[in-house]
Protein backbone atom coordinates (compact mmCIF):
# COMPACT_ATOMS: atom_id res chain seq x y z
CA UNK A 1 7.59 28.75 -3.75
CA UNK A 2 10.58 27.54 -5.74
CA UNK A 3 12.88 29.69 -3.89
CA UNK A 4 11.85 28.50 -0.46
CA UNK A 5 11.71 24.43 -1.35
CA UNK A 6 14.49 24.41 -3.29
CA UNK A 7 16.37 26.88 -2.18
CA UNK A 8 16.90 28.21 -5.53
CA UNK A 9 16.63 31.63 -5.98
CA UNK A 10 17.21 33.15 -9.77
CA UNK A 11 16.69 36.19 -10.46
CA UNK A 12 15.34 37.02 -6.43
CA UNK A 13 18.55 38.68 -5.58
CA UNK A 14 19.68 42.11 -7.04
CA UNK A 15 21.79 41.74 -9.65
CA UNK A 16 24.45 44.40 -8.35
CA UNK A 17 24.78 42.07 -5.30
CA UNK A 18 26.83 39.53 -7.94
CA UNK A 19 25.43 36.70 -6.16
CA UNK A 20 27.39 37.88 -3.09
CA UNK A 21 24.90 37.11 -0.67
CA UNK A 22 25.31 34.91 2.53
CA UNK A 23 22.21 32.43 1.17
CA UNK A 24 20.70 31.35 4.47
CA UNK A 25 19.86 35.34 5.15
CA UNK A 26 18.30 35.29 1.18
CA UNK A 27 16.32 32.42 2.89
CA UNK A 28 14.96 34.04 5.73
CA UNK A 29 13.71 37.16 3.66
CA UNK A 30 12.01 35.06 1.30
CA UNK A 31 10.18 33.25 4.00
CA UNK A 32 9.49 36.39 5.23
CA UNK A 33 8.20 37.95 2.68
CA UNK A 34 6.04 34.87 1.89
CA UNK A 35 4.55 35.19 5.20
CA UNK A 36 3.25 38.96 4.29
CA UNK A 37 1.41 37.67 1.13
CA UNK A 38 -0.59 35.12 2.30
CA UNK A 39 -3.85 35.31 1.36
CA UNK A 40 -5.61 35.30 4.28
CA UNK A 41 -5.18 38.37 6.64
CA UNK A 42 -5.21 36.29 9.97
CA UNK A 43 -2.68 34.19 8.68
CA UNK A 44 -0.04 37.20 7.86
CA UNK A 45 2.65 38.14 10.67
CA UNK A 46 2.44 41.85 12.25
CA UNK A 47 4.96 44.13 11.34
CA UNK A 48 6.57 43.72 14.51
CA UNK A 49 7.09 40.18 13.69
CA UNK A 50 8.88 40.74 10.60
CA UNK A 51 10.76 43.63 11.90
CA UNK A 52 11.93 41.10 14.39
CA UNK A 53 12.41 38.08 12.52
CA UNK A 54 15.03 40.86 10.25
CA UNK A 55 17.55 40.96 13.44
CA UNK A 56 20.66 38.83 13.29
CA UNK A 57 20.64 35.29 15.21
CA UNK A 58 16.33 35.71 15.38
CA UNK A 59 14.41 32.56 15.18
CA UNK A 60 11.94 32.93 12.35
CA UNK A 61 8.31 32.51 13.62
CA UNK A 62 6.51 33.66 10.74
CA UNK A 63 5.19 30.30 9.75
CA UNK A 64 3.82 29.37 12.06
């Protein structure tokens, strides 16, 4: 959760990246992946969703 609110996101990234990373893409995936470990099952995006929400210039619907 820190990650997403404060956009802050330690050791997230791979460390062979050397924090060169564009961060509003980090963002996204985060959110992303959030989305696919909510707790309920109802509440979690399909894979088609995520796949989608991947592709360059894509709004991000997942939470929704």
């Amino acid at each position: 959760m820190k990650a997403i609110e404060h956009r802050e996101f330690g050791d997230l990234p791979d460390p062979r990246m050397e924090n060169r990373f564009d961060e509003n893409e980090m963002f996204h995936m985060i959110g992303a992946a959030a989305a696919c470990i909510r707790h309920s099952a109802a509440m979690r995006p399909r894979m088609g969703q995520v796949t989608y929400s991947a592709t360059p210039f894509s709004p991000l619907f997942l939470n929704d």
